[in-house]
Protein backbone atom coordinates (compact mmCIF):
# COMPACT_ATOMS: atom_id res chain seq x y z
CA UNK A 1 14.80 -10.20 59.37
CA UNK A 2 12.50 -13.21 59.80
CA UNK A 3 12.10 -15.48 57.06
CA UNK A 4 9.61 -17.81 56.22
CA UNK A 5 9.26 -20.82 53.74
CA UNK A 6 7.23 -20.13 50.48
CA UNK A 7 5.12 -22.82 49.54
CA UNK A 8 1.96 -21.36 50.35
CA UNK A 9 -0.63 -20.92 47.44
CA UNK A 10 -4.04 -19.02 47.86
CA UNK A 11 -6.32 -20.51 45.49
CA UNK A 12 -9.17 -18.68 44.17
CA UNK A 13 -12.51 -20.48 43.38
CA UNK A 14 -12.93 -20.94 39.55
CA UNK A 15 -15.81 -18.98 39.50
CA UNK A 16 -14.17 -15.74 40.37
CA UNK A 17 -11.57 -16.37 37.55
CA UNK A 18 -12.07 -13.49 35.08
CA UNK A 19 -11.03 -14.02 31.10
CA UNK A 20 -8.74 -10.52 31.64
CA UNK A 21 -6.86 -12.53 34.69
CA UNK A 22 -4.01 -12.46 32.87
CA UNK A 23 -2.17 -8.81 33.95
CA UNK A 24 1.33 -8.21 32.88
CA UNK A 25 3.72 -6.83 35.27
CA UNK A 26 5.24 -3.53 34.05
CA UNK A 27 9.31 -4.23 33.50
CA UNK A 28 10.06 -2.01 36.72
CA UNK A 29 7.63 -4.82 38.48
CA UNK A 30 9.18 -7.45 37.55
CA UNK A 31 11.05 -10.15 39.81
CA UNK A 32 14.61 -10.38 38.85
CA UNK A 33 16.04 -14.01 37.47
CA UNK A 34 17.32 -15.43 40.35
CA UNK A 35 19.15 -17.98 38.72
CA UNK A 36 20.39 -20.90 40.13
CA UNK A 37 21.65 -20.95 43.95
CA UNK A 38 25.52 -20.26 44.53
CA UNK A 39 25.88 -22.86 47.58
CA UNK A 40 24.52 -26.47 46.83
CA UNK A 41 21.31 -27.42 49.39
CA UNK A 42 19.69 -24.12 49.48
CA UNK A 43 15.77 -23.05 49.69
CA UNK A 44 14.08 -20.21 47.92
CA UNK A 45 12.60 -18.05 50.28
CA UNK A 46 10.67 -14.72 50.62
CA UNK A 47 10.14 -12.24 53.39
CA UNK A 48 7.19 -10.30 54.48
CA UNK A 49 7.29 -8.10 52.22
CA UNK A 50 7.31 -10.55 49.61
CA UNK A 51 11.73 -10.34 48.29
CA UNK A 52 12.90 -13.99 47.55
CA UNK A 53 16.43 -14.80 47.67
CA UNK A 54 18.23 -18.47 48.01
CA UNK A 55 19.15 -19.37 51.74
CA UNK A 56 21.47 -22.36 52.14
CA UNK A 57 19.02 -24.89 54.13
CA UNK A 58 21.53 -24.62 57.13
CA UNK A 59 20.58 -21.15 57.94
CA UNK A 60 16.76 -22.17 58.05
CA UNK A 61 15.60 -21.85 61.49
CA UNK A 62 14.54 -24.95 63.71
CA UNK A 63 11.05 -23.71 63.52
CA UNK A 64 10.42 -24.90 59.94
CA UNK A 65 8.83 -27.83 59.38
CA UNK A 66 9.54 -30.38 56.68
CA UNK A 67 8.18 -29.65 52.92
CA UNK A 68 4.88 -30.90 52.83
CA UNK A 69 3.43 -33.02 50.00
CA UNK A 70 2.80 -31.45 46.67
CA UNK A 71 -1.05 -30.29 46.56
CA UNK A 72 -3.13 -31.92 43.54
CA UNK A 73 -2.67 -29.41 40.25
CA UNK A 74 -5.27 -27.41 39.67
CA UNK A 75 -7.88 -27.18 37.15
CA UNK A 76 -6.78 -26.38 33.52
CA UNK A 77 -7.42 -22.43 32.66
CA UNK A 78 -9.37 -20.89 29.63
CA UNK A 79 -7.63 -20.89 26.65
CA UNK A 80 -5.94 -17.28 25.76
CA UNK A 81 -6.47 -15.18 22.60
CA UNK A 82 -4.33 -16.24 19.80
CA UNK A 83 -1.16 -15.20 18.92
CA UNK A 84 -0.17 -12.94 15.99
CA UNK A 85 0.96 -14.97 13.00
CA UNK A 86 4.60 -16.19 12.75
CA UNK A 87 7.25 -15.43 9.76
CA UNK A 88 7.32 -18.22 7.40
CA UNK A 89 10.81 -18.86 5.41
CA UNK A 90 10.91 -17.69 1.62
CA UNK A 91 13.49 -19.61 -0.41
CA UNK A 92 14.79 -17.44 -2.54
CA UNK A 93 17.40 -19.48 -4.46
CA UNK A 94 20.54 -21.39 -4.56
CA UNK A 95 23.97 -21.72 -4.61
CA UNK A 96 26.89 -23.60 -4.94
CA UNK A 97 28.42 -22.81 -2.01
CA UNK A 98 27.88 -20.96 1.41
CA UNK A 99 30.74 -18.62 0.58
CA UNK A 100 28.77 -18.02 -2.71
CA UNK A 101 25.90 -16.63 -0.79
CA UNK A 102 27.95 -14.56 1.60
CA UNK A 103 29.14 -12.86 -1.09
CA UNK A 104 25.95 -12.15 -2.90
CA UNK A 105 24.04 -11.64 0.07
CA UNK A 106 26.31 -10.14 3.09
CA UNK A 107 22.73 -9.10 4.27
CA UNK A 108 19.03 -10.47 4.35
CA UNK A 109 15.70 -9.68 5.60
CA UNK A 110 14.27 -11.82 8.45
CA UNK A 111 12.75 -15.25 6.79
CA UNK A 112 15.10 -15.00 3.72
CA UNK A 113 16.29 -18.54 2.60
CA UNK A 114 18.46 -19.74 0.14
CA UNK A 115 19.29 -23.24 -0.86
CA UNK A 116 23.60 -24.79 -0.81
CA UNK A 117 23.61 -28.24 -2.04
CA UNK A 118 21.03 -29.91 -0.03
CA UNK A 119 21.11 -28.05 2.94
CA UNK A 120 18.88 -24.72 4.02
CA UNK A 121 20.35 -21.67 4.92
CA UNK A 122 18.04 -18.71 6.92
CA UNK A 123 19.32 -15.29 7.82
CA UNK A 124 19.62 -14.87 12.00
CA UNK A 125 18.77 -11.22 12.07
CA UNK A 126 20.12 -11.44 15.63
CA UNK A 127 23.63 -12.63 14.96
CA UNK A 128 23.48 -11.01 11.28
CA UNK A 129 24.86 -14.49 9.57
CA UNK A 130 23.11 -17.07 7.70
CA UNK A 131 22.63 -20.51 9.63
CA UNK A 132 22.43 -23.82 7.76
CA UNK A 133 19.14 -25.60 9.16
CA UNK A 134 20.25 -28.62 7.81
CA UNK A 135 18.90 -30.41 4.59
CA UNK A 136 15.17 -29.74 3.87
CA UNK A 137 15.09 -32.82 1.52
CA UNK A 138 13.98 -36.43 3.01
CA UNK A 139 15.91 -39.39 1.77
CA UNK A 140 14.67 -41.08 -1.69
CA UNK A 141 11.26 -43.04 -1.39
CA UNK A 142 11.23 -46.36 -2.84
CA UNK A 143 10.31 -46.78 -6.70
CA UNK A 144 7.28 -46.73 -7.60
CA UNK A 145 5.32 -49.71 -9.63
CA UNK A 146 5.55 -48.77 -13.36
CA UNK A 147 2.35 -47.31 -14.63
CA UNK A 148 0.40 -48.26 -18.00
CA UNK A 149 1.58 -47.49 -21.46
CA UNK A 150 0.35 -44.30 -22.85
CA UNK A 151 -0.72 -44.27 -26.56
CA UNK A 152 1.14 -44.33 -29.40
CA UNK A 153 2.06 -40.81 -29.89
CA UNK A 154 1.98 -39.11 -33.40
CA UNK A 155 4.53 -38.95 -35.89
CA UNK A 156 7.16 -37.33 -36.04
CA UNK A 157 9.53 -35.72 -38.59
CA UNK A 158 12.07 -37.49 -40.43
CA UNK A 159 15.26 -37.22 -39.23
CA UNK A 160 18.50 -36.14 -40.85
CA UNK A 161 20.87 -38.30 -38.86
CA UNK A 162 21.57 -41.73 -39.94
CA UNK A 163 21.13 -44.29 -37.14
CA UNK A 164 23.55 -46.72 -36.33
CA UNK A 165 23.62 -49.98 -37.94
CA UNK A 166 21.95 -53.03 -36.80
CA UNK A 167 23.50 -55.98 -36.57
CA UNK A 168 23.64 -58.64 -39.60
CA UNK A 169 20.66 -60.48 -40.04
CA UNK A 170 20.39 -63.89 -40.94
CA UNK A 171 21.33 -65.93 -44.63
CA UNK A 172 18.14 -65.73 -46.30
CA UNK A 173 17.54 -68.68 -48.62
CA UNK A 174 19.51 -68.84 -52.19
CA UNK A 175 17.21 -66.62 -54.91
CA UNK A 176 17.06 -67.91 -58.26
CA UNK A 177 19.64 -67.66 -61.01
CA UNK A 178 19.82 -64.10 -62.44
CA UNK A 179 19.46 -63.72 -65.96
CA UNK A 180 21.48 -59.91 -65.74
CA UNK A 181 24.81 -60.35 -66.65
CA UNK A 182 26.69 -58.11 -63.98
CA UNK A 183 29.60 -55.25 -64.26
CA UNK A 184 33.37 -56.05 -64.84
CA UNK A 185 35.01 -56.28 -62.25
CA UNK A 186 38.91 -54.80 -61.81
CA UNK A 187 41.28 -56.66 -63.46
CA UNK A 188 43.35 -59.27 -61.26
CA UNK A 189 47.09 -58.78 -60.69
CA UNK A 190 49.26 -60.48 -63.43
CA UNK A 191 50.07 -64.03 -62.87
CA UNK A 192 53.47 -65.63 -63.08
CA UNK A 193 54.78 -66.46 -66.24
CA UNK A 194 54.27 -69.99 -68.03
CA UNK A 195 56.75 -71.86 -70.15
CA UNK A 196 57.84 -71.30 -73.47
CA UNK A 197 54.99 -72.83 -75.94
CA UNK A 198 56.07 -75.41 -78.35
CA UNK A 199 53.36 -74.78 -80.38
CA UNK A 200 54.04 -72.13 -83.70
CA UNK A 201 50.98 -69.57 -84.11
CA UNK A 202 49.75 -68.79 -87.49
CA UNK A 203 51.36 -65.98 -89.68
CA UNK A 204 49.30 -62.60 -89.41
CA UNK A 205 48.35 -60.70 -92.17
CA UNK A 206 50.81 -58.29 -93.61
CA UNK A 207 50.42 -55.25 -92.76
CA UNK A 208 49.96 -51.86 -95.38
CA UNK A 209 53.08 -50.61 -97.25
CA UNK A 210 54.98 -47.69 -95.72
CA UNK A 211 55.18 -43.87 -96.97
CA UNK A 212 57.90 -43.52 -99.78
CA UNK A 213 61.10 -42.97 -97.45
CA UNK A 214 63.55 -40.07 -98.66
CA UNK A 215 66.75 -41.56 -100.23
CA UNK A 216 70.44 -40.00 -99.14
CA UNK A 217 70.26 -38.01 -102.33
CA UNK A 218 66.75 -36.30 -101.97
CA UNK A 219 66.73 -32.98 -100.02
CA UNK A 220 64.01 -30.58 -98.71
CA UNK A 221 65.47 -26.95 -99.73
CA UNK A 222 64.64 -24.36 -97.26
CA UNK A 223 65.49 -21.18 -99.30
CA UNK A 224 66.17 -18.00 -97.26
CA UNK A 225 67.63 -14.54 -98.26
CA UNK A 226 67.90 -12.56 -94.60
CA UNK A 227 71.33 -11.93 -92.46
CA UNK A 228 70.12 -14.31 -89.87
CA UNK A 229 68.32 -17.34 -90.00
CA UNK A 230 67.67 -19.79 -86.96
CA UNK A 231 66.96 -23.29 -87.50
CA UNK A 232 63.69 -24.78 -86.39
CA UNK A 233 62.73 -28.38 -86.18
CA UNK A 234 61.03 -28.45 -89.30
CA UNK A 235 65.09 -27.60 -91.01
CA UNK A 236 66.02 -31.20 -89.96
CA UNK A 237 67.21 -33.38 -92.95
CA UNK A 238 66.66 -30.03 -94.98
CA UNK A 239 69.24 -28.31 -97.39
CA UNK A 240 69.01 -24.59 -96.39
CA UNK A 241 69.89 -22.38 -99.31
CA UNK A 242 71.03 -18.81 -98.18
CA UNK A 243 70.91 -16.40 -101.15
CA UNK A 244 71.93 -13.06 -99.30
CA UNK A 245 74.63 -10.96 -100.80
CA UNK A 246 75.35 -10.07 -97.33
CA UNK A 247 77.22 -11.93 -95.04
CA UNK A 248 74.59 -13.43 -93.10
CA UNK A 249 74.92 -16.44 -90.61
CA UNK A 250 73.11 -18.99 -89.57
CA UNK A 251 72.34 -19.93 -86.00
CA UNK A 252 72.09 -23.33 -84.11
CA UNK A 253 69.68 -23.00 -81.04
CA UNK A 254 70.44 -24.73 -77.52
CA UNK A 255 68.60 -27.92 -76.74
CA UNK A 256 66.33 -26.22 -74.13
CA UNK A 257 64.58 -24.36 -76.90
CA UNK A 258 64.75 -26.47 -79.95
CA UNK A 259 65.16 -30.61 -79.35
CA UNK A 260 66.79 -31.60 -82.42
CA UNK A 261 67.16 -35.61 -81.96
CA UNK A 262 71.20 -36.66 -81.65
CA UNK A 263 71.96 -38.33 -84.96
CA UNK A 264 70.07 -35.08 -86.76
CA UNK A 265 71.85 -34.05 -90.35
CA UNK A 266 71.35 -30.37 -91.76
CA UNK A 267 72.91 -29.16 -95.20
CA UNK A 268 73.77 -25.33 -95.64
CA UNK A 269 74.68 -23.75 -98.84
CA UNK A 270 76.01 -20.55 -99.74
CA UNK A 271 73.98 -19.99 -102.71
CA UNK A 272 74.79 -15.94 -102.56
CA UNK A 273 77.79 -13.63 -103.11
CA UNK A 274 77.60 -13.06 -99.23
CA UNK A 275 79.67 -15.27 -96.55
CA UNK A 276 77.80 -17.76 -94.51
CA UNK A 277 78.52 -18.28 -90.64
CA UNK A 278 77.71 -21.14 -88.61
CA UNK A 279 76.40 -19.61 -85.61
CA UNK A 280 76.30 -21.05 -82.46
CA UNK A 281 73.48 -20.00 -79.54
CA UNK A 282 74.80 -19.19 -75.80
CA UNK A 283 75.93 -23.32 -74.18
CA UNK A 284 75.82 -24.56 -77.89
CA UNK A 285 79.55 -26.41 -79.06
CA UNK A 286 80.05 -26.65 -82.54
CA UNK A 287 83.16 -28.58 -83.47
CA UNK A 288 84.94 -28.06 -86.87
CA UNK A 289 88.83 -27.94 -88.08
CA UNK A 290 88.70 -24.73 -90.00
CA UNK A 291 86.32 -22.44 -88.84
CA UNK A 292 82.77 -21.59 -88.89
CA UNK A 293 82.42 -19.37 -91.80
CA UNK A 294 81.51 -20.98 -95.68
CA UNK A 295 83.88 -18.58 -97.15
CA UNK A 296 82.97 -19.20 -101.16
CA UNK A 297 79.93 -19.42 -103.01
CA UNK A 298 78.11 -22.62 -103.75
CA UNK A 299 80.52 -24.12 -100.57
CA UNK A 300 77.98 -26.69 -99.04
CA UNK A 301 78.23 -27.35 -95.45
CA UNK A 302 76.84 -30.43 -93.13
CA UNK A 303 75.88 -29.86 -88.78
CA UNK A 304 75.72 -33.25 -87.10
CA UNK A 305 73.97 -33.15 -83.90
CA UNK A 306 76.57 -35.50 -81.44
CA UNK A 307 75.02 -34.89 -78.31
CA UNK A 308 72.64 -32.57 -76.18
CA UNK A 309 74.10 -29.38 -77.20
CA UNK A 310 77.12 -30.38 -79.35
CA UNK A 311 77.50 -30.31 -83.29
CA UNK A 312 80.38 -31.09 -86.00
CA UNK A 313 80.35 -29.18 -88.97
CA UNK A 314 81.86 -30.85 -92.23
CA UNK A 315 82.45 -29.10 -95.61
CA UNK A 316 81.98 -30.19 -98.83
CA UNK A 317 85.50 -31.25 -101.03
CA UNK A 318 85.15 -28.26 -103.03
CA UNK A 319 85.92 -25.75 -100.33
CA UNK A 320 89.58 -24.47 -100.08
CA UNK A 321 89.65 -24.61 -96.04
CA UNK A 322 91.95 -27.24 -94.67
CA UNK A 323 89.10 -28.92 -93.24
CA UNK A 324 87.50 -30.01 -95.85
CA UNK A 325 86.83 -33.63 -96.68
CA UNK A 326 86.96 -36.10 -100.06
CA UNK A 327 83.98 -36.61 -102.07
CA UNK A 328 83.57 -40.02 -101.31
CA UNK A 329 83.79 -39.51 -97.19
CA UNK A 330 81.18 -36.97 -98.07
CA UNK A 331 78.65 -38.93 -99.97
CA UNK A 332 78.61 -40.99 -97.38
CA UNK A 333 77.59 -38.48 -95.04
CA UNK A 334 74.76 -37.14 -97.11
């Protein structure tokens, strides 16, 4: 098969060139990519009927000539009809990361863009993955000059929050004496004490007599005629009379219920045909040498109060029990 070199152009005159010069081979028509030669050194050639194909430059035949100079380029052809418009990129939105936007968008249309941090990502409907295009955003400008102050705008509402306080101003000048006499203040703490004046104050005036005091011989009578009578704090320094021709007692309460002061003296007579008991509440002592019980009429008996919840009882001389005392221990008692 002969081969010759290509290199050959047939140039047709401008004015032959028609606008509909540009005819598109059908695919079956088309030359195949030939690539790039597999041995170093090699020419592109074609045969008569018009196949190219590398040949290594060895296999040329001694006929060939060397390449000639490249020809001047030709004149520049019409322009072509435009092209149908391209797909521009709609950002639809942003997210933190690009993981973020796989997993709200594992698909896309063609143009789709979202925003992660500063960088772009489109959807490659090829590869069917988003590709970061890199940041969209050019690097801060340098600050502008400040502009003119606006007017003063209107006013607003008062506010409810109390600003923070400025700092102290300066000592203004001394006003003039005020003639308002001011508040109290608190009283100062108590100061040590001084020595012992030497100095005798005068006498003050004497004060108003006293209430009448009761002498040891003057009693209240509380009269009673039930079974059961308990004394009250009203009974102290009282004589109670019990008249019942019952046996009938009378009771001492505990402390808790009825504070009779220690030192407190009440006098109990049987007045009536019925025994008298000195009764004694739950926790109340009474202490006596002969009993509790005022076994005879008209037998007059005395309750000291000793402590919190502890009495003595003391009979009158007249009673036959063997604890009762002489006449003139007992005045002294009463």
């Amino acid at each position: 098969m002969s081969k010759i070199l290509s290199g050959k152009v047939k140039k047709t005159p401008l004015s032959d060139v028609s606008g509909d010069r540009y005819n598109f081979l059908e695919l079956s028509e088309a030359e195949p990519d030939l690539g790039v030669p597999s041995e170093p050194d090699s020419i592109l050639l074609s045969d008569t009927s018009g196949t190219r194909s590398w040949v290594p430059i060895t296999e040329v035949g001694a006929s060939a000539g060397p390449v000639g100079p490249t020809g001047p380029a030709g004149a520049t052809g019409a322009f072509g009809p435009p092209g149908p418009p391209g797909t521009g990129i709609r950002i639809l939105s942003s997210y933190e990361t690009e993981q973020e936007l796989i997993d709200n968008h594992p698909t896309a249309d063609f143009g789709d863009g979202y925003m992660v941090g500063p960088d772009l990502y489109v959807w490659d409907s090829v590869n069917s993955s988003w590709v970061s295009v890199g940041p969209i955003q050019g690097p801060t400008g340098p600050t502008g000059p400040i502009g003119p102050t606006g007017p003063i705008g209107p006013k607003g509402d008062d506010s409810f929050v109390t600003g923070p306080t400025g700092p102290t101003g300066a000592t203004g000048p001394t006003g003039a004496d005020s003639t308002v006499t001011g508040p109290t203040g608190p009283t100062g703490p108590t100061g040590a004490t001084g020595a012992d004046s030497t100095v005798t104050g005068p006498t003050g005036p004497t004060g108003p007599t006293g209430p009448e005091g009761g002498g040891s011989n003057y009693f209240d009578i509380q009269e009673d005629a039930t079974t059961s009578y308990t004394l009250t704090l009203n009974d102290a320094g009282k004589l109670i009379r019990m008249t019942s021709s019952s046996n009938n007692s009378v009771v001492i309460p505990q402390n808790s219920s009825v504070a009779f002061g220690v030192g407190t003296k009440i006098f109990v007579l049987q007045a009536g045909s019925g025994s008298t008991r000195i009764a004694a509440d739950s926790g109340v002592t009474i202490n006596n040498s002969f009993g509790l019980d005022l076994t005879d009429q008209w037998t007059l008996g005395t309750l000291v109060k000793l402590d919190t919840n502890e009495w003595v009882l003391i009979v009158d001389a007249n009673s036959g029990g063997s604890g009762a005392v002489s006449a003139e221990w007992y005045r002294h008692w009463i």
